[in-house]
Protein backbone atom coordinates (compact mmCIF):
# COMPACT_ATOMS: atom_id res chain seq x y z
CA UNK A 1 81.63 24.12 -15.61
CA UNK A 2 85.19 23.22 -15.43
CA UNK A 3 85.61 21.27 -18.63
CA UNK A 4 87.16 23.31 -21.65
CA UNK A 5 85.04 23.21 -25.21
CA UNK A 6 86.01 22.22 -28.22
CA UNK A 7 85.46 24.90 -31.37
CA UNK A 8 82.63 22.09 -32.71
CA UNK A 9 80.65 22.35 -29.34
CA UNK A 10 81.41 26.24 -29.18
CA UNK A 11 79.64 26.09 -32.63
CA UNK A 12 76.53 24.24 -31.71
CA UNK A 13 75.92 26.16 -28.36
CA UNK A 14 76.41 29.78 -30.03
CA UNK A 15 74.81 28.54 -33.20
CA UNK A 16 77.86 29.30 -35.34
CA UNK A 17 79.69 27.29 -38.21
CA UNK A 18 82.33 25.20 -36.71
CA UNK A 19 84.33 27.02 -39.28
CA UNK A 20 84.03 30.29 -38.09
CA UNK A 21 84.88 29.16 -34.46
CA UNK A 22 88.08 28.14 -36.30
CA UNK A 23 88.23 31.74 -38.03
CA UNK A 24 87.69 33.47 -34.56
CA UNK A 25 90.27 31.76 -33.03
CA UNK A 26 92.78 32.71 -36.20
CA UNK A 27 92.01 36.36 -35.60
CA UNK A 28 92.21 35.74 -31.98
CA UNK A 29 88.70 37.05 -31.51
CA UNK A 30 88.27 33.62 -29.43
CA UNK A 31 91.19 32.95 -27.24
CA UNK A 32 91.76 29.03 -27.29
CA UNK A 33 94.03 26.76 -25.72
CA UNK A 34 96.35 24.94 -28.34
CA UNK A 35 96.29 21.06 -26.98
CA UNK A 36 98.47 18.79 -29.38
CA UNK A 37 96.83 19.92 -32.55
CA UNK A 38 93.41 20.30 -31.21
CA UNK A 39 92.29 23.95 -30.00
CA UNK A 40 90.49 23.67 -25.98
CA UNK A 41 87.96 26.62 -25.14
CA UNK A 42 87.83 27.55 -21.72
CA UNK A 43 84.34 28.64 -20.09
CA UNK A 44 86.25 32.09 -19.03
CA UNK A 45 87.61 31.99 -22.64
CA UNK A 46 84.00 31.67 -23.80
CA UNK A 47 82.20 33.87 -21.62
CA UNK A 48 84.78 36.92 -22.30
CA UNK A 49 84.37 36.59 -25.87
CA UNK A 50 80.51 36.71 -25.20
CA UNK A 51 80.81 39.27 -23.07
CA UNK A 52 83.05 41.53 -25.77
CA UNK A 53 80.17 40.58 -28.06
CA UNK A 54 77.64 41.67 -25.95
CA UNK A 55 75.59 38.00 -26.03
CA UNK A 56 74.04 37.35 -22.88
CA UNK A 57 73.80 33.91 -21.80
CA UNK A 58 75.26 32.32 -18.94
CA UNK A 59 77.57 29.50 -19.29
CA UNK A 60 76.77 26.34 -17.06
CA UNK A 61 76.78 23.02 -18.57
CA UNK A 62 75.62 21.27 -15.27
CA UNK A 63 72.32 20.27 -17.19
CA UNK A 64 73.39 20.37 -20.87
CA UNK A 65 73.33 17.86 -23.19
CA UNK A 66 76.30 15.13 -22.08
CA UNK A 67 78.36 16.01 -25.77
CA UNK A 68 78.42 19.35 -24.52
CA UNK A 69 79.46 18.52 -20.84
CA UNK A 70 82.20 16.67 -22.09
């Protein structure tokens, strides 16, 4: 997966409040990518912050849903 997230799909796949995505990212728990005004999550961004957390899933978006692929 190639594509970077946004902190509303971040949300949905960890099963987190867009919100606290948002609060992560303030207390640069999430590292983000600052696009215009719009924050872009990286799969490495994503999967380090997973990994830090100790949640074990693998990222691949190749067969998720298409707002997720995105």
């Amino acid at each position: 997966m190639s594509e970077s997230l946004t902190p509303a799909q971040v949300a949905e796949y960890l099963g987190f409040k867009t919100s606290s995505i948002y609060a992560l990212i303030c207390r640069k728990e999430l590292a983000a990518t600052k696009v215009g005004r719009n924050r872009l999550i990286s799969p490495a961004q994503l999967q380090d912050y997973m990994n830090r957390r100790g949640i074990n899933r693998n990222i691949d978006c190749r067969y998720a849903p298409s707002n997720l692929a995105s």
